[in-house]
Protein backbone atom coordinates (compact mmCIF):
# COMPACT_ATOMS: atom_id res chain seq x y z
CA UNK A 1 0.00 0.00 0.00
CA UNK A 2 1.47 3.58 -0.94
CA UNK A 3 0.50 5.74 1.59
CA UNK A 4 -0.73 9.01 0.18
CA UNK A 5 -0.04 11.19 3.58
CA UNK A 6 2.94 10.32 6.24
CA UNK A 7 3.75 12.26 9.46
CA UNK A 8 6.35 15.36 8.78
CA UNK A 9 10.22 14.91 9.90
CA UNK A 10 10.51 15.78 13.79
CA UNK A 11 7.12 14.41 14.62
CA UNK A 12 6.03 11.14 16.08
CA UNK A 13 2.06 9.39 16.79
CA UNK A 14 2.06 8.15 19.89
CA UNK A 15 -0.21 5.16 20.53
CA UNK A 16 -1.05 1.67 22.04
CA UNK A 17 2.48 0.30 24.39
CA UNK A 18 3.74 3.84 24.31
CA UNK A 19 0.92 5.76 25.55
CA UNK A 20 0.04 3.30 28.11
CA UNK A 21 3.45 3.85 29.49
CA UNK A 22 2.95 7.99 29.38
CA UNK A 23 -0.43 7.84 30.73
CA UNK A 24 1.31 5.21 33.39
CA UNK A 25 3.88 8.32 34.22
CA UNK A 26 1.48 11.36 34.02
CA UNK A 27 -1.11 10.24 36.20
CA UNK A 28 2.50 9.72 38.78
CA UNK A 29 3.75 13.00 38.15
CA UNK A 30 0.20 14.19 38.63
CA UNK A 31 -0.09 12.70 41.83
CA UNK A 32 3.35 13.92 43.15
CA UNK A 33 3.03 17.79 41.96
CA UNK A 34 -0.52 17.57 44.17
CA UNK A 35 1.17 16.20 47.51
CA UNK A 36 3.97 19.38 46.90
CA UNK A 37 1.35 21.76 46.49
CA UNK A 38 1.27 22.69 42.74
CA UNK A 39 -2.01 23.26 40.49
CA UNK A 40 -2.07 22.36 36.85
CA UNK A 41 -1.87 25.56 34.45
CA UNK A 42 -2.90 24.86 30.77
CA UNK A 43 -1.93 27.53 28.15
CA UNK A 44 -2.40 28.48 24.81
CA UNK A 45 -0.04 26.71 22.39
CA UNK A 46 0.29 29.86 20.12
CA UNK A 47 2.07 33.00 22.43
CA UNK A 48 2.99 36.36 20.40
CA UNK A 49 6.12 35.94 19.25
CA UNK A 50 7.77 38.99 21.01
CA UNK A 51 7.20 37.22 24.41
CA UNK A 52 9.89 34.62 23.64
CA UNK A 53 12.42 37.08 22.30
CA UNK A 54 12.29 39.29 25.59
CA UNK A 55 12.24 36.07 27.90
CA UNK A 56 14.57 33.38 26.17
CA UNK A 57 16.78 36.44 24.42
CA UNK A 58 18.14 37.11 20.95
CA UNK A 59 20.97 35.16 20.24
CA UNK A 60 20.06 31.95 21.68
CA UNK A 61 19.28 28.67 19.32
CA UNK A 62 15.71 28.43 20.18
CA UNK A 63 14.96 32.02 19.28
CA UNK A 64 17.28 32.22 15.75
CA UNK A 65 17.10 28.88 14.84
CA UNK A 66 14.22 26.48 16.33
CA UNK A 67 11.32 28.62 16.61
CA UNK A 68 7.97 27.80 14.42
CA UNK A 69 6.98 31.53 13.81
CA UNK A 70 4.24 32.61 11.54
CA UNK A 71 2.84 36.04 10.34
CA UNK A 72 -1.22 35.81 11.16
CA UNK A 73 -3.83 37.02 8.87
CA UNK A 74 -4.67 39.75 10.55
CA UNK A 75 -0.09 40.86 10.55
CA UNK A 76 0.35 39.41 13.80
CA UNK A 77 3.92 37.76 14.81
CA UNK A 78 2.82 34.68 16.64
CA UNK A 79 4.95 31.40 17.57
CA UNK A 80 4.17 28.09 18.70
CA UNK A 81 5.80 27.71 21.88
CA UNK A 82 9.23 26.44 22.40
CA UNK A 83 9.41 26.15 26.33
CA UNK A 84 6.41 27.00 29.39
CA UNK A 85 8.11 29.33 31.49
CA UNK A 86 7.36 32.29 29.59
CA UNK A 87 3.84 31.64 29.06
CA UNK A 88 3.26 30.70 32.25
CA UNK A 89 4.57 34.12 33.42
CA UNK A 90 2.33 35.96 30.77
CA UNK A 91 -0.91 34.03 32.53
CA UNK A 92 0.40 35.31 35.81
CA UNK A 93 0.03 38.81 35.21
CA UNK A 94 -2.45 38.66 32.49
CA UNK A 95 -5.08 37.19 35.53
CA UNK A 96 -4.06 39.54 38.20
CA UNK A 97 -2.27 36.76 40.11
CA UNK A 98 0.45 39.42 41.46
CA UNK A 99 -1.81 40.15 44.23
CA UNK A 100 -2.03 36.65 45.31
CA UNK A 101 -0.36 36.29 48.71
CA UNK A 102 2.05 33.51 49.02
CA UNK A 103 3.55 31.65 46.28
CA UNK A 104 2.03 30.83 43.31
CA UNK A 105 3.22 27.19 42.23
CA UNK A 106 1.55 25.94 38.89
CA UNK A 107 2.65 22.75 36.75
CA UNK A 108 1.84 21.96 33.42
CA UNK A 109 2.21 19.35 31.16
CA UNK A 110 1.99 19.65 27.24
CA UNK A 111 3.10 19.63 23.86
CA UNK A 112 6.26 22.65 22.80
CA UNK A 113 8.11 23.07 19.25
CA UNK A 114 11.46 23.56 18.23
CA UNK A 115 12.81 23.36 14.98
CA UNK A 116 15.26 20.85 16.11
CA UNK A 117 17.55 17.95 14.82
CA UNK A 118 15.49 15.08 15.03
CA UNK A 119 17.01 12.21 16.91
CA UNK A 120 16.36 9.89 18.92
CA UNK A 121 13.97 11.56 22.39
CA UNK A 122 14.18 14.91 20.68
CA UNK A 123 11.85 15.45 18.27
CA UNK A 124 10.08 19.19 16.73
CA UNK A 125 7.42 18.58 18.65
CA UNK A 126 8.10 16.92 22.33
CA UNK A 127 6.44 17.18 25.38
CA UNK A 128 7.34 18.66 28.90
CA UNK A 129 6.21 18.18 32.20
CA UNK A 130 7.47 20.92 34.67
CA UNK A 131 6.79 23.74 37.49
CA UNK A 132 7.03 27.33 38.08
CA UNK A 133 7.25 28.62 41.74
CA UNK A 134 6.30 32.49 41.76
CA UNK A 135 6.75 34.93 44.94
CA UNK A 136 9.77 33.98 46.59
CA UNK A 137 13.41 33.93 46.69
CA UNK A 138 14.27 31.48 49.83
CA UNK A 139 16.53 29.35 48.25
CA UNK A 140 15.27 26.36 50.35
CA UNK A 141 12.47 26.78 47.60
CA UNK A 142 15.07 26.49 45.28
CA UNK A 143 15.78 23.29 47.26
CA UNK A 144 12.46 21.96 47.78
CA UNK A 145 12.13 22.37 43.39
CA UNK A 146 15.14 20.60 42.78
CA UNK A 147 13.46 17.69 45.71
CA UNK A 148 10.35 17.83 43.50
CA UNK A 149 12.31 16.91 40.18
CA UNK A 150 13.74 13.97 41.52
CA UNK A 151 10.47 12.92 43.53
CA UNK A 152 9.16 12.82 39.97
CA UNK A 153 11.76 10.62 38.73
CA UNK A 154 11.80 8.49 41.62
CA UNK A 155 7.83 7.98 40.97
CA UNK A 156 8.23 6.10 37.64
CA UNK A 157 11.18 4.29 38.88
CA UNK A 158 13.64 6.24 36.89
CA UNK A 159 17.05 5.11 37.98
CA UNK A 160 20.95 6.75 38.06
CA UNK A 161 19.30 10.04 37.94
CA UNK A 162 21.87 12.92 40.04
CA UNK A 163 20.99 16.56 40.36
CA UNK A 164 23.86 18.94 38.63
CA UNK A 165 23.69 22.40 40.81
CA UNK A 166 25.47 25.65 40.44
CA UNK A 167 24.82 29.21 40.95
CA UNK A 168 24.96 31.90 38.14
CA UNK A 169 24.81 34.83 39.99
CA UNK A 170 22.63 38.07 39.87
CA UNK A 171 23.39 41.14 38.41
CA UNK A 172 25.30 42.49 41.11
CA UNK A 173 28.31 40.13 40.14
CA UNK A 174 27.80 38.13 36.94
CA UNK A 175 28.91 41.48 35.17
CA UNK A 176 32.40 41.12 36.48
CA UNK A 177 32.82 37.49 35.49
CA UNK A 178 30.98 38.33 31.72
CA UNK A 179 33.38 40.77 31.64
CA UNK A 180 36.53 38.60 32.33
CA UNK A 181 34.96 35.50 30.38
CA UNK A 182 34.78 37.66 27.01
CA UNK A 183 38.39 38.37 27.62
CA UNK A 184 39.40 34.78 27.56
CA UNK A 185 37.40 34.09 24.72
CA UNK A 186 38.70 36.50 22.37
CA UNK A 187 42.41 35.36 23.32
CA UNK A 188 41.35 32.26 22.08
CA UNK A 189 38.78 32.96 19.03
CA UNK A 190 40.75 30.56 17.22
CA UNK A 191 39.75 27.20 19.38
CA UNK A 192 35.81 28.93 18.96
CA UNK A 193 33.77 27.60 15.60
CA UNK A 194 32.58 30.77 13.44
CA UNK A 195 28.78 29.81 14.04
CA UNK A 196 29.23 30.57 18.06
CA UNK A 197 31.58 33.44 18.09
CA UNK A 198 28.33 35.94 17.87
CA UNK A 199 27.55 34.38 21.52
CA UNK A 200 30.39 36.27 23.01
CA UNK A 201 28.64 39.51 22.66
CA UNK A 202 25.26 38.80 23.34
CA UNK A 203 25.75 36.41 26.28
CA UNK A 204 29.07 34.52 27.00
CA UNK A 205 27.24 32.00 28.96
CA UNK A 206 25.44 30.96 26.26
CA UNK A 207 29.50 28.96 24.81
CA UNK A 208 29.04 26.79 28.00
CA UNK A 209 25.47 25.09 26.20
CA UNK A 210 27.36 25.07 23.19
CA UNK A 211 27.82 21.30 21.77
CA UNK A 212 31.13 21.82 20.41
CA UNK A 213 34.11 19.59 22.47
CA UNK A 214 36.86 21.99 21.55
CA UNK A 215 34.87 24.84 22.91
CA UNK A 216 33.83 22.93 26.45
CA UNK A 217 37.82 22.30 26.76
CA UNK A 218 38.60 25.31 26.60
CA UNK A 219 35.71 26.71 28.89
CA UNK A 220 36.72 24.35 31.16
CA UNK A 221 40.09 25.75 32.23
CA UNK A 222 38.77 29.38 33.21
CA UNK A 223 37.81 30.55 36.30
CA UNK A 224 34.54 28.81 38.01
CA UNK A 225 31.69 31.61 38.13
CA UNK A 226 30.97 30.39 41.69
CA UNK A 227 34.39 32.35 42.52
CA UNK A 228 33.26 35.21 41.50
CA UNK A 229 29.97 35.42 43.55
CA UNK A 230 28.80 37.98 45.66
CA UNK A 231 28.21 37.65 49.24
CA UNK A 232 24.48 37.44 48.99
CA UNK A 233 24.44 34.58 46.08
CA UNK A 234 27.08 32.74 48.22
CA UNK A 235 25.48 32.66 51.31
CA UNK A 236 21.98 31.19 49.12
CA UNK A 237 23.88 29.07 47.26
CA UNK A 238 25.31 27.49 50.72
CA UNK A 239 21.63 27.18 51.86
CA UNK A 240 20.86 25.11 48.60
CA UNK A 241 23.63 22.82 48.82
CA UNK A 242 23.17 22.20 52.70
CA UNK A 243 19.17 21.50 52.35
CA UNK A 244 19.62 19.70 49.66
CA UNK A 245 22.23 17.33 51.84
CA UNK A 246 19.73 17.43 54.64
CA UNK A 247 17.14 15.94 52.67
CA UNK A 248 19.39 13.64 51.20
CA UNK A 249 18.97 14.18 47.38
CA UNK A 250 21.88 13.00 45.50
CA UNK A 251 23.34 16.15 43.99
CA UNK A 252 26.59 17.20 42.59
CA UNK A 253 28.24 21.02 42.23
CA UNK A 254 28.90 21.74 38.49
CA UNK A 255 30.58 25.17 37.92
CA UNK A 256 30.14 24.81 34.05
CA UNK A 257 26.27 24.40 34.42
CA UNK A 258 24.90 28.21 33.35
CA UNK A 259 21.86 27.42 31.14
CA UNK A 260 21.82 30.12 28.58
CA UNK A 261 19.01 31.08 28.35
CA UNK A 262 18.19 35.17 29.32
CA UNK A 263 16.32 34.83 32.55
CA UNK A 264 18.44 32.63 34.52
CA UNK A 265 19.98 33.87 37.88
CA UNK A 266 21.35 32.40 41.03
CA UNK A 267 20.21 28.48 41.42
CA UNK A 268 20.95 26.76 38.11
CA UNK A 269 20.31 23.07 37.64
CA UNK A 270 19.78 19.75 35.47
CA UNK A 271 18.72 16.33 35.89
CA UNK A 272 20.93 14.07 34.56
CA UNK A 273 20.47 10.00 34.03
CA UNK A 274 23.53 7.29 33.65
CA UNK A 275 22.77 4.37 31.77
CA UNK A 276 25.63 2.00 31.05
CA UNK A 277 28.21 4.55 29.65
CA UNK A 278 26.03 7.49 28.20
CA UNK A 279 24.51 10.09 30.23
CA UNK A 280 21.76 12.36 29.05
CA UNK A 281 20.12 15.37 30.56
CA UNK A 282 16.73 14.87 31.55
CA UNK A 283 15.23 17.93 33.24
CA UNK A 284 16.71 20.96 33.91
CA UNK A 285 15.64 24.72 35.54
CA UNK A 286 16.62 27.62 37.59
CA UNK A 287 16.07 30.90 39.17
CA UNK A 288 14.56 33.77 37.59
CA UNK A 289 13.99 36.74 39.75
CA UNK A 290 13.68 38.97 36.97
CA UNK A 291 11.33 37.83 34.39
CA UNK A 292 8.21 38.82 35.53
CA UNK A 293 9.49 42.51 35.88
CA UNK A 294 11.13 42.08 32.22
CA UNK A 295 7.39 41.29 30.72
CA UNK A 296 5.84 44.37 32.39
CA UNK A 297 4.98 43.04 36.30
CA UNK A 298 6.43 43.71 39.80
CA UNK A 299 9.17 42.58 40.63
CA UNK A 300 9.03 38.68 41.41
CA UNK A 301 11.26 36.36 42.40
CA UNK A 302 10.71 32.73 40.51
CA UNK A 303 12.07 29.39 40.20
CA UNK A 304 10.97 26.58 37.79
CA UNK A 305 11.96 23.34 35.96
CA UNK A 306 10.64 21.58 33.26
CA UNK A 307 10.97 17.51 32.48
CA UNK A 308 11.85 15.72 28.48
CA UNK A 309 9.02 13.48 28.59
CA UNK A 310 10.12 11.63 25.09
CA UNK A 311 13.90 11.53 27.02
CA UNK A 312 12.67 10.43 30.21
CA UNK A 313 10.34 7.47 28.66
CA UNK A 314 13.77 6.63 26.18
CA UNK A 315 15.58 6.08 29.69
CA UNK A 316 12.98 3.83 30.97
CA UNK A 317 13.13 1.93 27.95
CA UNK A 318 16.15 0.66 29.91
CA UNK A 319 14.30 -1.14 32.26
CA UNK A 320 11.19 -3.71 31.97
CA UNK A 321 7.52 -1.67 32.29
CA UNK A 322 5.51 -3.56 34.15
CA UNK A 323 2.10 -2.66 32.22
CA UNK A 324 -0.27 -4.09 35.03
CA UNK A 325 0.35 -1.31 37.25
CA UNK A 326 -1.36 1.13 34.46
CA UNK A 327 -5.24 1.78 35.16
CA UNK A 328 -4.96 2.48 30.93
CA UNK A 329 -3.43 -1.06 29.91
CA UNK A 330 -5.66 -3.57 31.62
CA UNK A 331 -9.35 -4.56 31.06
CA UNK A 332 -11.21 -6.02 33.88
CA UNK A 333 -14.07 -7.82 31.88
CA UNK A 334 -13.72 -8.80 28.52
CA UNK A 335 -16.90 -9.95 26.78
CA UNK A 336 -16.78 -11.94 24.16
CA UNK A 337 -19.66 -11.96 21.40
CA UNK A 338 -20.72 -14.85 18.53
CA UNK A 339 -22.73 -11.86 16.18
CA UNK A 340 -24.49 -8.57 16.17
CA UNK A 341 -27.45 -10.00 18.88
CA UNK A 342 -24.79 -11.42 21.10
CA UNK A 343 -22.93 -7.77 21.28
CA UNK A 344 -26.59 -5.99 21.58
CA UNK A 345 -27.32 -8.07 24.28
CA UNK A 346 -24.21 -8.34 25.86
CA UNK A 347 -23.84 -3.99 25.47
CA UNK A 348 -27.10 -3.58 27.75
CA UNK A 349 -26.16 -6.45 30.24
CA UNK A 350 -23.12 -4.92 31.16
CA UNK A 351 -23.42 -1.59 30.92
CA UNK A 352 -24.09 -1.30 35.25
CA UNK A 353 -20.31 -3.07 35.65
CA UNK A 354 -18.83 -0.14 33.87
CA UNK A 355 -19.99 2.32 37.57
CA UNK A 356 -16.81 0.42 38.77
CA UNK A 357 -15.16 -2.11 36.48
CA UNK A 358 -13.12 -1.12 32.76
CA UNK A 359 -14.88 -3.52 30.16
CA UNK A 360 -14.02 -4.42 26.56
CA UNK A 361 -16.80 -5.55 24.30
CA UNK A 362 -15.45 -7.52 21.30
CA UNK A 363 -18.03 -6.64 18.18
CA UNK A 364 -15.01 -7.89 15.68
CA UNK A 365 -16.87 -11.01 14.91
CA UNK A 366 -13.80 -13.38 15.35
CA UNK A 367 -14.15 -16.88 16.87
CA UNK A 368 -14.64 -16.99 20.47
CA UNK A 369 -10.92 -18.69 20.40
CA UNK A 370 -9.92 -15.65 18.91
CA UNK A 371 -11.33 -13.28 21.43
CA UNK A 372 -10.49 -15.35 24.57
CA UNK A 373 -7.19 -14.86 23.16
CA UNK A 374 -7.44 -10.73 23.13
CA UNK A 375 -8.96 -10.83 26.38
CA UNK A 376 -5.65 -12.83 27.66
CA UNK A 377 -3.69 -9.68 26.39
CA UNK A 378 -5.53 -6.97 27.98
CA UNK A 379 -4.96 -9.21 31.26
CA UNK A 380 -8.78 -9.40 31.84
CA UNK A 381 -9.85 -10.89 35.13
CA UNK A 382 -13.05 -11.73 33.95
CA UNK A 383 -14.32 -13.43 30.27
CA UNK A 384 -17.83 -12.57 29.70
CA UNK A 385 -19.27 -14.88 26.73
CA UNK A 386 -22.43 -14.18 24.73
CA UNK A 387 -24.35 -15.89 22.11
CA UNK A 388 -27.36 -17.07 20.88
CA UNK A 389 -28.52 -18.89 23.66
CA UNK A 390 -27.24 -16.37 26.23
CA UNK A 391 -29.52 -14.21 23.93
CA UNK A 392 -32.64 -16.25 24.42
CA UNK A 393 -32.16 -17.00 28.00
CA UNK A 394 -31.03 -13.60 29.19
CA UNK A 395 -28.15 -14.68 31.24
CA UNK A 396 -24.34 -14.99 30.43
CA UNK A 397 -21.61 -17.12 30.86
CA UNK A 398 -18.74 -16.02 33.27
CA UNK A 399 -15.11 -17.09 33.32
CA UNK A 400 -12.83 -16.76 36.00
CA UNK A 401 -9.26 -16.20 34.87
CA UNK A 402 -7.50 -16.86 37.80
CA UNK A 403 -9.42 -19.98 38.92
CA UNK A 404 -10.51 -21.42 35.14
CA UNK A 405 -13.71 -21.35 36.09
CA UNK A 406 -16.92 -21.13 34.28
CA UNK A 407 -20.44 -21.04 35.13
CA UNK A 408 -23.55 -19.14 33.85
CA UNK A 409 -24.72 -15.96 35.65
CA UNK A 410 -28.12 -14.56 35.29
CA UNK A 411 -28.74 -10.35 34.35
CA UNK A 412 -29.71 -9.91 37.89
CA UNK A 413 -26.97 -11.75 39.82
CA UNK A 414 -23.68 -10.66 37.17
CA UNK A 415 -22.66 -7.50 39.40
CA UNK A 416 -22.36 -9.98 42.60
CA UNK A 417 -20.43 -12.27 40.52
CA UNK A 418 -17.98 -10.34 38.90
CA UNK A 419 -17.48 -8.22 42.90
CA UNK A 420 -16.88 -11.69 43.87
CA UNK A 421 -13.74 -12.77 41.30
CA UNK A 422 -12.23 -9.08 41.43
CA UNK A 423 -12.33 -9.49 45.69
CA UNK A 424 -10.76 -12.43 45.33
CA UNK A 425 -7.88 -12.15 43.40
């Protein structure tokens, strides 16, 4: 068969074994997120196109090379998003939340696009799963975050996963260190790749994301930026590290970790996974006690993260999914039908089971050998089978999986029965 239509490059369908095993993870991260006190957020996919340029800054990949931008009808810029944090922040103030007392804490989960190299957990349109924290600047918040990203991890059984922390600074001392680090690298413009030297101008930083060996070597023998910190970042930076000891989530300092992107400060930090010999990033956030004043609010202090779903499912990939434990991959009763009657029959019979049970009717029209079979692979507890003389006598018969046992069960009694073989498993 020649298909006429195929998915475009950078996209993927996600169905049956996969999207039990996302459904299996989001209704984890779901529950986790509740029990630390964040409320699901869901905005638009399509964000004016300047709010990306102030927030994730000129210069960087995502804003000159991965962003899907369009012109509207009516001359609008608009883009599909490329990351949450932004849009998150323009919901904030849009709906008057700055007069919320407290801290806000939202979470979302949803679909971004980036114009990226395909390959394999990165694709042009992926999903994320992360947090924003609006209203303070305790940096055991920043703490507590960085406990909630690996609480998530830890829920779907995610394993080798470390938290990589550093601090970035504030505007009170990153300006000395920018200043230094654009000294370095025009000493050595000839170890930097022609594509990246633009970087140096608009933000240094931005060389440390840079996926270029030669250019990490040679980042890595200046100066850490945590030695240039002033007193104020130092002393929350200590306050990280030690609560994050405290509570006993695996963490290592990483001086190189800065996270280019414009509205980064202070706490800086990614989720990283070993498996075997490779080591991918899974997650990563930071500080940002400036972007809500940048896109026209008070000022705010903010911290935030935001998961790879595609990357975190490719990691577990690395480990067997046990399917049973997802509400989306099993079928309590299967019923199995001989013809059109049977499954008209069979469709009002059962219909009261469904207030408590998941049930599968089969109206293929396969043998009964056939469907027994199907019901085997959706790990049914409990065979229902209907035909022409369940039809004419108004009761069914039942099979017990677990037992092998069969009997008939009239209209009346089939609720009791089926109680009966799910209490007793």
């Amino acid at each position: 068969m020649k298909l006429r239509y195929q998915r475009l490059r950078g996209f993927q369908d996600i169905l049956l074994e996969k999207i039990e095993k996302l459904r299996w993870c989001e209704e984890r991260w779901c529950e986790v997120l509740g029990r630390y006190g964040y409320g699901e957020i869901r905005t638009p996919i399509v964000e004016p196109t300047d709010l990306f340029l102030r927030s994730v800054g000129k210069g960087t990949d995502i804003v000159d090379k991965e962003m899907y931008t369009f012109e509207s009808k009516g001359g609008e810029s608009l883009t599909l998003r490329p990351e949450m944090t932004a849009s998150v922040v323009r919901a904030y103030l849009e709906n008057g939340l700055t007069r919320q007392p407290g801290t806000m804490k939202f979470y979302y989960n949803g679909p971004m696009f980036r114009h990226d190299q395909p390959q394999a957990g990165r694709y042009r349109q992926f999903h994320q799963v992360g947090v924003e924290a609006l209203g303070s600047d305790s940096p055991v918040l920043d703490a507590e975050v960085i406990q909630t990203a690996m609480a998530l991890f830890d829920a779907v059984g995610a394993e080798g996963v470390t938290a990589q922390v550093n601090s970035i600074g504030c505007p009170e001392c990153r300006p000395a260190f920018l200043h230094d680090l654009k000294d370095f690298l025009n000493d050595n413009l000839d170890v930097i790749p022609e594509n990246l030297k633009a970087r140096i101008d608009i933000n240094p930083l931005r060389l440390y994301d840079a996926k270029d060996d030669g250019v990490a070597k040679l980042l890595s023998t200046f100066k850490p930026i945590t030695d240039s910190l002033c007193q104020g970042c130092r002393d929350h930076h200590d306050v990280v590290l030690r609560t994050l000891e405290s509570l006993g989530v695996p963490f290592v300092s990483n001086p190189a970790l800065m996270r280019g992107l414009d509205y980064y400060c202070r706490t800086t930090f990614e989720i990283t996974a070993r498996s075997g010999r490779k080591q991918s990033s899974l997650a990563g956030g930071g500080r940002y006690d400036y972007l809500v004043e940048h896109c026209g609010g008070p000022a705010t202090p903010a911290i935030g993260f935001s998961i790879g779903v595609e990357r975190t499912l490719l990691h577990l990939d690395d480990k067997p999914f046990d399917a049973q434990r997802s509400p989306q991959s099993k079928v309590d009763v299967y019923v199995a039908c001989t013809d059109i009657a049977a499954q008209e029959f069979a469709l009002i019979l059962v219909e009261s089971l469904r207030d408590n049970y998941r049930v599968e009717i089969d109206t293929t029209g396969r043998s009964l050998k056939a469907q027994a079979k199907s019901a085997n692979l959706r790990r049914a507890k409990v065979m229902l089978v209907a035909g022409e003389q369940e039809v004419l006598s108004g009761a069914i018969q039942l099979k017990n999986f677990a037992t092998g046992e069969q009997k008939q069960v009239d209209g009346k009694s089939l609720s009791a029965a089926v109680q009966e073989v799910m209490e007793g498993e």
